[in-house]
N, C-alpha and C. Protein backbone atom coordinates (compact mmCIF):
# COMPACT_ATOMS: atom_id res chain seq x y z
N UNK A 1 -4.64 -34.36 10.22
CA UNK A 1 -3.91 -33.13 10.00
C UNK A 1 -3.00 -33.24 8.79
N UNK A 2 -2.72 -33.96 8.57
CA UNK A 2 -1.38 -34.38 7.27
C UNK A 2 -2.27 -34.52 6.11
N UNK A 3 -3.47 -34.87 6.30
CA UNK A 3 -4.28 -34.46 4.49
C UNK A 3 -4.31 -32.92 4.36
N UNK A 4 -4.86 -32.33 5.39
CA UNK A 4 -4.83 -31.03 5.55
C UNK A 4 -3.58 -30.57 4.95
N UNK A 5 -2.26 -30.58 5.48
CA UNK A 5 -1.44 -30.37 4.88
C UNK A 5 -0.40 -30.27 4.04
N UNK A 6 -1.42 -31.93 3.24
CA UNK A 6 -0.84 -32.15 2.04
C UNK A 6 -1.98 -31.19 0.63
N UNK A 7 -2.92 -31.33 1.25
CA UNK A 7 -4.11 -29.83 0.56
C UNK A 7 -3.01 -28.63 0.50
N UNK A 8 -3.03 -28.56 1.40
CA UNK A 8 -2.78 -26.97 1.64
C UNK A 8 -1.09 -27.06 0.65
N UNK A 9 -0.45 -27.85 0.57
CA UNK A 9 0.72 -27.88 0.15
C UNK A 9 0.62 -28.34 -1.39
N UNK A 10 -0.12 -28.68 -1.87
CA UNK A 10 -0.75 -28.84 -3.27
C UNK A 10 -1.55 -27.84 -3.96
N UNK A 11 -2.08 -26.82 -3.05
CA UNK A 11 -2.71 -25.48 -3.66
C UNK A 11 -1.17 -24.69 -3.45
N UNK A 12 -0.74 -24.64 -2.71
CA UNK A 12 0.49 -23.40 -3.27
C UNK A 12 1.35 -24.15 -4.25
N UNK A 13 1.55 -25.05 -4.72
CA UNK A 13 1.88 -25.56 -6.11
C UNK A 13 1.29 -24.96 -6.92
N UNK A 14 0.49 -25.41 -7.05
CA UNK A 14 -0.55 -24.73 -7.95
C UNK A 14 -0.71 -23.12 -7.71
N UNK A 15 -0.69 -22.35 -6.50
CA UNK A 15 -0.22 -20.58 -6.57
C UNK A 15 0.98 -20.48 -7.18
N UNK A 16 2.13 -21.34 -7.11
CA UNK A 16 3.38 -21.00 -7.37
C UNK A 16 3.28 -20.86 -8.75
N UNK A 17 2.93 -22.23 -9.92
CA UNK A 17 2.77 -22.31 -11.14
C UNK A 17 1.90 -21.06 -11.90
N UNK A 18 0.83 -20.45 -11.13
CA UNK A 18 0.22 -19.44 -12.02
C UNK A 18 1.47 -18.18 -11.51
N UNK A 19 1.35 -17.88 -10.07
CA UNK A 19 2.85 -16.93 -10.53
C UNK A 19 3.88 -16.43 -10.97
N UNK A 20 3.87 -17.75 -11.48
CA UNK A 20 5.33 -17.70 -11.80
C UNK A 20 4.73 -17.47 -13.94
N UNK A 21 3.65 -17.82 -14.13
CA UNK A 21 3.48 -17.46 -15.05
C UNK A 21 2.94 -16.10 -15.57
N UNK A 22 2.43 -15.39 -14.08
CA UNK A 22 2.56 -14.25 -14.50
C UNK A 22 3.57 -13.17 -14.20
N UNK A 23 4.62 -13.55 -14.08
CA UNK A 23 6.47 -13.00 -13.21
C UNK A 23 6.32 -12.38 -15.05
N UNK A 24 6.11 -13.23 -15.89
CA UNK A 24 6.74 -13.06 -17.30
C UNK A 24 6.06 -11.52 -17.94
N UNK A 25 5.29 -11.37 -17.44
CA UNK A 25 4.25 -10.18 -17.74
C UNK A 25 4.42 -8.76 -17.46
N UNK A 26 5.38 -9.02 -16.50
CA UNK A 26 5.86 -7.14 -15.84
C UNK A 26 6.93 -7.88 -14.88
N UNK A 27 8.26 -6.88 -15.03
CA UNK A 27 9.11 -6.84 -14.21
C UNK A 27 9.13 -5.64 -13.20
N UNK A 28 8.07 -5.35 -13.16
CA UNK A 28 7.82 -4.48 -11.96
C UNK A 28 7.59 -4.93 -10.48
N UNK A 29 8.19 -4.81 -9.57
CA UNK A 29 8.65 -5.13 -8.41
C UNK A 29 6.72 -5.20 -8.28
N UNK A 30 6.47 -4.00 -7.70
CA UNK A 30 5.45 -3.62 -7.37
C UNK A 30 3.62 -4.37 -7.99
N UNK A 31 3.64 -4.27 -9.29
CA UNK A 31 3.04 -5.11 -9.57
C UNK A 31 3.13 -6.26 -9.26
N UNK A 32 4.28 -6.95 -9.55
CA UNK A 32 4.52 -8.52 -9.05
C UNK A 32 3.77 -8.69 -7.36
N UNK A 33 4.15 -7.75 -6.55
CA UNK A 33 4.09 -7.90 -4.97
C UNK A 33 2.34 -7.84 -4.78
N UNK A 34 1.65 -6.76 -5.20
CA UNK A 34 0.36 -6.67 -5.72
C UNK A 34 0.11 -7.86 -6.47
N UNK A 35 0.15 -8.47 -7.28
CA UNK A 35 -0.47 -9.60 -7.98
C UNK A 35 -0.41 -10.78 -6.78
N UNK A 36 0.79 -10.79 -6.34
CA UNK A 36 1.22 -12.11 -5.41
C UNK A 36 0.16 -11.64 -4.27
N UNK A 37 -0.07 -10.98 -3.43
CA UNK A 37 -0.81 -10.68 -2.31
C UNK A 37 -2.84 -11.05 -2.92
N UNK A 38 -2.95 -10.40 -4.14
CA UNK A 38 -4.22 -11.05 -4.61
C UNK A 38 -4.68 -12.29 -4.49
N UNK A 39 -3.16 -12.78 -5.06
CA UNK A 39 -2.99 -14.37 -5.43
C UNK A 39 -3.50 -15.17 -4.03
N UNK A 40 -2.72 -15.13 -3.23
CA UNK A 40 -2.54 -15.72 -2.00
C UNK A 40 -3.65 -15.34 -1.80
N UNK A 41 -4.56 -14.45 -1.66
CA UNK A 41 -5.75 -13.63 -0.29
C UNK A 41 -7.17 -14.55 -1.11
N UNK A 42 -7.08 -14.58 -2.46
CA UNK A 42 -8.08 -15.27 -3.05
C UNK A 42 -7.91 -16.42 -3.08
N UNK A 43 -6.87 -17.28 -3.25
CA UNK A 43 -6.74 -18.79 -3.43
C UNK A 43 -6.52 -19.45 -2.02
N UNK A 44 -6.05 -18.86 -0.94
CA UNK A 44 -5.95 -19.78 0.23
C UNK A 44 -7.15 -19.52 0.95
N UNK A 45 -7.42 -20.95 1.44
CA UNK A 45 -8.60 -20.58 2.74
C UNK A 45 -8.19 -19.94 4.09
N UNK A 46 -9.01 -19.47 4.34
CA UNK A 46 -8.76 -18.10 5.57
C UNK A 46 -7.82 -17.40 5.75
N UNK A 47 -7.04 -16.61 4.73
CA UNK A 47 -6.47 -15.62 4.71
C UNK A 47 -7.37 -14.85 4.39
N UNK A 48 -7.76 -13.90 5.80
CA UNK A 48 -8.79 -13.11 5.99
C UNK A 48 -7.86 -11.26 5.95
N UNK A 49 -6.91 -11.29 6.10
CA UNK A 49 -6.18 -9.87 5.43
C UNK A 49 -4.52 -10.77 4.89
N UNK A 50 -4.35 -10.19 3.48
CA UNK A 50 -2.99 -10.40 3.41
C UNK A 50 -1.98 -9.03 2.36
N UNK A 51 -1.64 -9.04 2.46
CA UNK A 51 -0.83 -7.46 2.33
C UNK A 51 0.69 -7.01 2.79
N UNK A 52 1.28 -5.94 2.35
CA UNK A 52 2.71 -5.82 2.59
C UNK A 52 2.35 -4.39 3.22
N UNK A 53 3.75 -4.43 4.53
CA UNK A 53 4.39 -3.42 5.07
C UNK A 53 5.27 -2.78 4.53
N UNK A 54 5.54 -1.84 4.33
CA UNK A 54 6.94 -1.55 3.18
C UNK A 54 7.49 -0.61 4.69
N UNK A 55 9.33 -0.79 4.89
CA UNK A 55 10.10 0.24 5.54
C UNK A 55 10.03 1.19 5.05
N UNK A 56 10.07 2.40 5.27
CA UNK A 56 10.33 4.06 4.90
C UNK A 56 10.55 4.69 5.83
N UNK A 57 11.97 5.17 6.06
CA UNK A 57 12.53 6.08 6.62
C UNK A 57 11.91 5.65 7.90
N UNK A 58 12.15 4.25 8.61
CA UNK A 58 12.23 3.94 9.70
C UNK A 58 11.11 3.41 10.49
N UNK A 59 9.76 3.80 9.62
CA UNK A 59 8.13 3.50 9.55
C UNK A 59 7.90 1.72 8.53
N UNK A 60 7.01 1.54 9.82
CA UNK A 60 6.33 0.40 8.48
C UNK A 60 5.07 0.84 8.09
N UNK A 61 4.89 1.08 6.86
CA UNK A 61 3.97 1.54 6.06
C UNK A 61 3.07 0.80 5.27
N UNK A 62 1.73 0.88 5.08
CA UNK A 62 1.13 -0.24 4.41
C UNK A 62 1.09 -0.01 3.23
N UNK A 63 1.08 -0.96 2.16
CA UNK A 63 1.60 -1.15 1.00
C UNK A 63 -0.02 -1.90 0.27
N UNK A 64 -0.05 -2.75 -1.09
CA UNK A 64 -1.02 -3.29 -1.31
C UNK A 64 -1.32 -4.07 -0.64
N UNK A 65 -2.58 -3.89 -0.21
CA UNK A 65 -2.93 -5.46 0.34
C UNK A 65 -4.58 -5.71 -0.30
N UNK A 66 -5.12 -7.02 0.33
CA UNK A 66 -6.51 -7.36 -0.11
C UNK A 66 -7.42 -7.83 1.75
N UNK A 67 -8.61 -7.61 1.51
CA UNK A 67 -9.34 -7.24 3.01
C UNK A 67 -9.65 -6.28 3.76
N UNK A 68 -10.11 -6.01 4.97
CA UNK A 68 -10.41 -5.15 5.28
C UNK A 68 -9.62 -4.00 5.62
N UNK A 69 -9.95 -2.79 5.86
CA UNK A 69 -9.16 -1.66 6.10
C UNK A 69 -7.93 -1.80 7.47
N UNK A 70 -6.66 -1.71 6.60
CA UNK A 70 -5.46 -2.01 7.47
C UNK A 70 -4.91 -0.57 7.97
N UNK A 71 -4.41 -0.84 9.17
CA UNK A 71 -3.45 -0.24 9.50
C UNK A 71 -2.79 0.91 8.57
N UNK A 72 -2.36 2.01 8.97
CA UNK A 72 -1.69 2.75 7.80
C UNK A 72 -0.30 3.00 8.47
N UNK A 73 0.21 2.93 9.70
CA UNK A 73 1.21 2.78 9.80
C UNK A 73 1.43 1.88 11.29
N UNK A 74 2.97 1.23 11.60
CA UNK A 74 2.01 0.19 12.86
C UNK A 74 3.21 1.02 13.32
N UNK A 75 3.19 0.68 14.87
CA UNK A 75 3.94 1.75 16.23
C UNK A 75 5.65 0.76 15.82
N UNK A 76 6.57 1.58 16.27
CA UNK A 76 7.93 1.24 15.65
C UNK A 76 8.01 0.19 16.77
N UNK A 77 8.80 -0.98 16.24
CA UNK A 77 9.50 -2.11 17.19
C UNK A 77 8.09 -3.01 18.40
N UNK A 78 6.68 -2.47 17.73
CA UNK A 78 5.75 -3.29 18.32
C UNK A 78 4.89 -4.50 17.35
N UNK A 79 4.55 -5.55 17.80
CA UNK A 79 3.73 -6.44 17.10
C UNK A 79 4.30 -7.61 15.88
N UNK A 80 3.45 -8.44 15.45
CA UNK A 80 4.09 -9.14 14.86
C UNK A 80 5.51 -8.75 13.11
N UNK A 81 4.45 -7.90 12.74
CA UNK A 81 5.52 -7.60 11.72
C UNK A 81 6.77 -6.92 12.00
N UNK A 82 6.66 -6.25 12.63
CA UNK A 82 8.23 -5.67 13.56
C UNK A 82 8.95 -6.28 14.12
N UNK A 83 8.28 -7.83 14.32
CA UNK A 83 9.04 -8.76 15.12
C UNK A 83 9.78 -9.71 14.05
N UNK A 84 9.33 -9.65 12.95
CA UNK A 84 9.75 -10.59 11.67
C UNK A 84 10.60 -9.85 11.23
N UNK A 85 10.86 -8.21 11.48
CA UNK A 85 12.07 -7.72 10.75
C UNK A 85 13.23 -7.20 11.70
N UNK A 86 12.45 -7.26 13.31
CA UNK A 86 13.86 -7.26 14.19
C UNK A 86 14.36 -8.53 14.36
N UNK A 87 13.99 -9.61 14.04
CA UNK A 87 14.21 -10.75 14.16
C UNK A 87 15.02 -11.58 12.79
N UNK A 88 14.47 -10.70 11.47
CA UNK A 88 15.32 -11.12 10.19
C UNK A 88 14.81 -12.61 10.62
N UNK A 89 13.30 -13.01 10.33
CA UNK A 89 12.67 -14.25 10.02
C UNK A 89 11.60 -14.03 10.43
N UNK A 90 10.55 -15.28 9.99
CA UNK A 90 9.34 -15.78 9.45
C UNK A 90 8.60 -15.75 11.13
N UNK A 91 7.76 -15.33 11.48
CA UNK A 91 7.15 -15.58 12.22
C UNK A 91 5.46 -16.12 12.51
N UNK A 92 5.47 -17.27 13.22
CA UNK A 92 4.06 -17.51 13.36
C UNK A 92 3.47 -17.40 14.63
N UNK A 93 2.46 -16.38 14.26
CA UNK A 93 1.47 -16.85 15.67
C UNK A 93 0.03 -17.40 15.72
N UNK A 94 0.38 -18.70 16.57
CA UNK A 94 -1.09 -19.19 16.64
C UNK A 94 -2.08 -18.58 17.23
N UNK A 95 -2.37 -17.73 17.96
CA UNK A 95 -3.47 -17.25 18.74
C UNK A 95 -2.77 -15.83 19.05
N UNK A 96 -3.02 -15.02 18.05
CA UNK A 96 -2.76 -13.22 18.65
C UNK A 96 -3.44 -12.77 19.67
N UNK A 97 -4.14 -13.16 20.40
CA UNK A 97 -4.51 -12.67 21.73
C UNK A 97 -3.91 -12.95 22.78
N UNK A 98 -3.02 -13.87 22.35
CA UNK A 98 -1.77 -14.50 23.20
C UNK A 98 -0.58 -13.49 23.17
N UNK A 99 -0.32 -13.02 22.24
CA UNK A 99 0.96 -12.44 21.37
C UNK A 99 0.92 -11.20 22.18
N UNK A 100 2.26 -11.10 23.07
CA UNK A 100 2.45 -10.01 24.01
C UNK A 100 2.23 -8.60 23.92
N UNK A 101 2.40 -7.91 22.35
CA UNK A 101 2.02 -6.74 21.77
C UNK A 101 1.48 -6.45 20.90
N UNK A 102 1.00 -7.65 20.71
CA UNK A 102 -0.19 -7.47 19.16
C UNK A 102 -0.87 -6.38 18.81
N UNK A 103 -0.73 -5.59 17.61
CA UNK A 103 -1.48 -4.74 17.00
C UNK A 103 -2.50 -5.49 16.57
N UNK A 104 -3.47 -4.72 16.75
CA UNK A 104 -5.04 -5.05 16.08
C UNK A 104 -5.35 -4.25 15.13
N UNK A 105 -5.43 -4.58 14.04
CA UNK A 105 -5.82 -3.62 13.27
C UNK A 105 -7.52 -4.06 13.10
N UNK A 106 -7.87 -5.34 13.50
CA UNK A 106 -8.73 -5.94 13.22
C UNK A 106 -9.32 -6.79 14.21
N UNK A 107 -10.46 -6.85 15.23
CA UNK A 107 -10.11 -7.61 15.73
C UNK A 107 -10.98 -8.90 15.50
N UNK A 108 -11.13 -9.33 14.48
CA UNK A 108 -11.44 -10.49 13.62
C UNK A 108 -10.43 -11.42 13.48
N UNK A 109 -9.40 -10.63 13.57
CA UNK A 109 -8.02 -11.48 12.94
C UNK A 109 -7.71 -12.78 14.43
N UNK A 110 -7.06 -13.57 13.78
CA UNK A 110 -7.32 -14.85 15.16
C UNK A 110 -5.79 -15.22 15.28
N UNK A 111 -4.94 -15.53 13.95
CA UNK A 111 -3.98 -15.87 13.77
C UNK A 111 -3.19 -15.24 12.75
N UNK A 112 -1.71 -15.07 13.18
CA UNK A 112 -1.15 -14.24 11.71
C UNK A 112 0.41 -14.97 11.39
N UNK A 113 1.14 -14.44 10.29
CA UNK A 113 2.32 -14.72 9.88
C UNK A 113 3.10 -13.86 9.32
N UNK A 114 4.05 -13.45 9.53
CA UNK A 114 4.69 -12.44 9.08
C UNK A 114 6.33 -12.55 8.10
N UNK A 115 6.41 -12.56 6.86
CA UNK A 115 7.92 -12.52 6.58
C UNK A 115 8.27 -11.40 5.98
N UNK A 116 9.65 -11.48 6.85
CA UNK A 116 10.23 -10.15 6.15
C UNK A 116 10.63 -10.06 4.15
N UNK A 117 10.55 -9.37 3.76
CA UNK A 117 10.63 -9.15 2.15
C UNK A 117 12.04 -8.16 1.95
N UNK A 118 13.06 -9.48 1.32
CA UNK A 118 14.45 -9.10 0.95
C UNK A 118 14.14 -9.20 -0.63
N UNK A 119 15.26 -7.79 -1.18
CA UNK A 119 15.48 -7.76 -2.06
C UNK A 119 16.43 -9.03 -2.39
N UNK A 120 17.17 -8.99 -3.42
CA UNK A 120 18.18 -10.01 -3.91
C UNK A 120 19.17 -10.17 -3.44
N UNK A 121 20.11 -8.97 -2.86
CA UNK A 121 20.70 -8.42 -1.73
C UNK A 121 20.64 -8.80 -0.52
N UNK A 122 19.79 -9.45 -0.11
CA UNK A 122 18.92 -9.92 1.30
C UNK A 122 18.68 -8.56 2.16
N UNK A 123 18.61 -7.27 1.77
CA UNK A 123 18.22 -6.26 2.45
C UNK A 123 16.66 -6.35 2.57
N UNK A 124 16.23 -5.76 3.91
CA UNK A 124 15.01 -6.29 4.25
C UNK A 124 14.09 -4.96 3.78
N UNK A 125 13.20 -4.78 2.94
CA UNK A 125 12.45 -3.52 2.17
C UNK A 125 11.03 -3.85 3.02
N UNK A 126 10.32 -4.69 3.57
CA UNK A 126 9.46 -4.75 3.97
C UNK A 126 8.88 -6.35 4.98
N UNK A 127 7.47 -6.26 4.92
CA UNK A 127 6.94 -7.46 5.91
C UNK A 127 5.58 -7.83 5.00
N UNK A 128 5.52 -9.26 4.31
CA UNK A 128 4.70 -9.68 4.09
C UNK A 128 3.50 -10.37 5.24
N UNK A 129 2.46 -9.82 4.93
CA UNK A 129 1.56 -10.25 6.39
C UNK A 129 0.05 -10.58 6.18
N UNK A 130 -0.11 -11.48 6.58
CA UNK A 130 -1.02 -12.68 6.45
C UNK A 130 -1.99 -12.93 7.81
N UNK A 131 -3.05 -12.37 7.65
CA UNK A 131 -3.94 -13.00 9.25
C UNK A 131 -4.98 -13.49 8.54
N UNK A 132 -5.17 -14.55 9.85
CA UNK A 132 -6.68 -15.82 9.77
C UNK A 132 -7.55 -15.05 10.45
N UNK A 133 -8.82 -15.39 10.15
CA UNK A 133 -10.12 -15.04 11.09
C UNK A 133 -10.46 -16.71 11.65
N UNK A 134 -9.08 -17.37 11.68
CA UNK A 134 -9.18 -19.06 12.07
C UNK A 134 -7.66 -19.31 12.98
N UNK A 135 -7.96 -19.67 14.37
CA UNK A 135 -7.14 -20.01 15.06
C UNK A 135 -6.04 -20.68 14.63
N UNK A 136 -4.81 -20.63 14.62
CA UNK A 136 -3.83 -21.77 14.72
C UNK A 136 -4.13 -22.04 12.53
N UNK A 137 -3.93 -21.08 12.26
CA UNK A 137 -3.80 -21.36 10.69
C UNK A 137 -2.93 -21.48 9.97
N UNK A 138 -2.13 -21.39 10.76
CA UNK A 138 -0.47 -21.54 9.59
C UNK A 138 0.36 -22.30 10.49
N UNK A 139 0.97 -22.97 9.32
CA UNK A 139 1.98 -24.09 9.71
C UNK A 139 3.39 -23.55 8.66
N UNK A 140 4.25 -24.55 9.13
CA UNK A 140 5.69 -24.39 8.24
C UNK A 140 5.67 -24.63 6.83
N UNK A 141 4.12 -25.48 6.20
CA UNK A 141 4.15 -25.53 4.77
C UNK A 141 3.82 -24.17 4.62
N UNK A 142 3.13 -22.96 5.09
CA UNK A 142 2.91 -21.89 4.94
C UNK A 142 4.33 -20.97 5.13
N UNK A 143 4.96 -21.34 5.95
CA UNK A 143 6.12 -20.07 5.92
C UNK A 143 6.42 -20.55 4.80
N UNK A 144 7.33 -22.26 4.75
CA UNK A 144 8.16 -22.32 3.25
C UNK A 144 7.99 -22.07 1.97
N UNK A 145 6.82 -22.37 2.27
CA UNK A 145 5.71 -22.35 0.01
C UNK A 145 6.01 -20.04 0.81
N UNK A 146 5.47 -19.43 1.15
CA UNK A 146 5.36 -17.87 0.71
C UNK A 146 7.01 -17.70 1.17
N UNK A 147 7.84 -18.25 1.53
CA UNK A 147 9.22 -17.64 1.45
C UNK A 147 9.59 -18.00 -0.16
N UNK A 148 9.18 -19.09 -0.75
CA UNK A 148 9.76 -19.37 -1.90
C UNK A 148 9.08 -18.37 -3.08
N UNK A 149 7.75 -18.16 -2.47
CA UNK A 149 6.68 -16.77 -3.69
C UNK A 149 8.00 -15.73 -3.37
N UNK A 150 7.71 -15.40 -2.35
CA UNK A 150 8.60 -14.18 -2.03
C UNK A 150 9.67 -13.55 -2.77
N UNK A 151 10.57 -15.13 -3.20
CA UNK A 151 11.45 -14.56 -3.64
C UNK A 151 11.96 -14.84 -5.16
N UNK A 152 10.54 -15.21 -5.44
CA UNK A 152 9.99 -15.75 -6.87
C UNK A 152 9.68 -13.75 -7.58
N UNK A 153 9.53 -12.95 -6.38
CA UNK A 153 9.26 -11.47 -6.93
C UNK A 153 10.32 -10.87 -7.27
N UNK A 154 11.23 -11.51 -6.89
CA UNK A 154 12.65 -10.68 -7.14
C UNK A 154 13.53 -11.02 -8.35
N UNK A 155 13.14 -12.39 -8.88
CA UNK A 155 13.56 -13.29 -10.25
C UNK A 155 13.02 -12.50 -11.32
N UNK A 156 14.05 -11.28 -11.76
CA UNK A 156 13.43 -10.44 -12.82
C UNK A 156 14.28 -10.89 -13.91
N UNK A 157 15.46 -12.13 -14.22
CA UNK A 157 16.06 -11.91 -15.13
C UNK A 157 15.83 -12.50 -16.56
């Protein structure tokens, strides 16, 4: 398991370094969040949907993502991404069929992760969200390496 997650912790090095080289290219929130969600959905293995929730007026709303057809809005205060922003943190679940209120948008999806997305401010604007079509796929090198992308989107200066 520890080669595994010295792999897996050596490719988001390597996501971080091209991101961060393309941060220089547009200071647009939005693009950046879009580029980063590409980034991640093509370069990691089995991130089978990854994409942002954005808050609006009390709704989580789907935002860019890459994979199959998501959700367009998820039920208020249910499922994992609602739980990462009533909770103000990172959540993992190994087996969503386990997960007491899981939305399905998919039911391919096996495993997911959810972090909430603070501006600079630490106000919470949305939920970055990540599901496996592979059981038990994320570990803590996964929350820490996409909390640090995360807030690699907000470094506009």
């Amino acid at each position: 398991m520890k080669n595994l997650t010295n792999k897996k912790y050596e490719r988001y090095q390597r996501i971080n370094r091209q991101f961060a080289e393309l941060l220089n290219k547009s200071n647009n929130f939005s693009s950046r969040m879009a580029s980063l969600i590409s980034l991640l959905h093509h370069k990691m293995d089995n991130f089978f949907w990854t994409g942002v929730y954005w808050l609006n007026d009390h709704k989580l709303q789907v935002g860019a993502y890459q994979g199959p057809l998501a959700c367009m809005e998820l039920e208020k205060n249910k499922g994992v991404c609602w739980a990462a922003i009533n909770e103000n943190k990172t959540i993992m679940v190994p087996d969503v069929s386990q997960y007491h209120d899981h939305i399905s948008c998919d039911s391919r999806s096996k495993s997911e992760i959810a972090l909430p997305v603070r501006d600079k401010n630490q106000t919470i604007l949305g939920v970055l969200d990540i599901d496996s079509n592979v059981l038990n796929n994320f570990d803590d090198t996964d929350a820490i390496e996409l909390e640090k992308l995360l807030r690699l989107c907000f470094d506009m200066d």
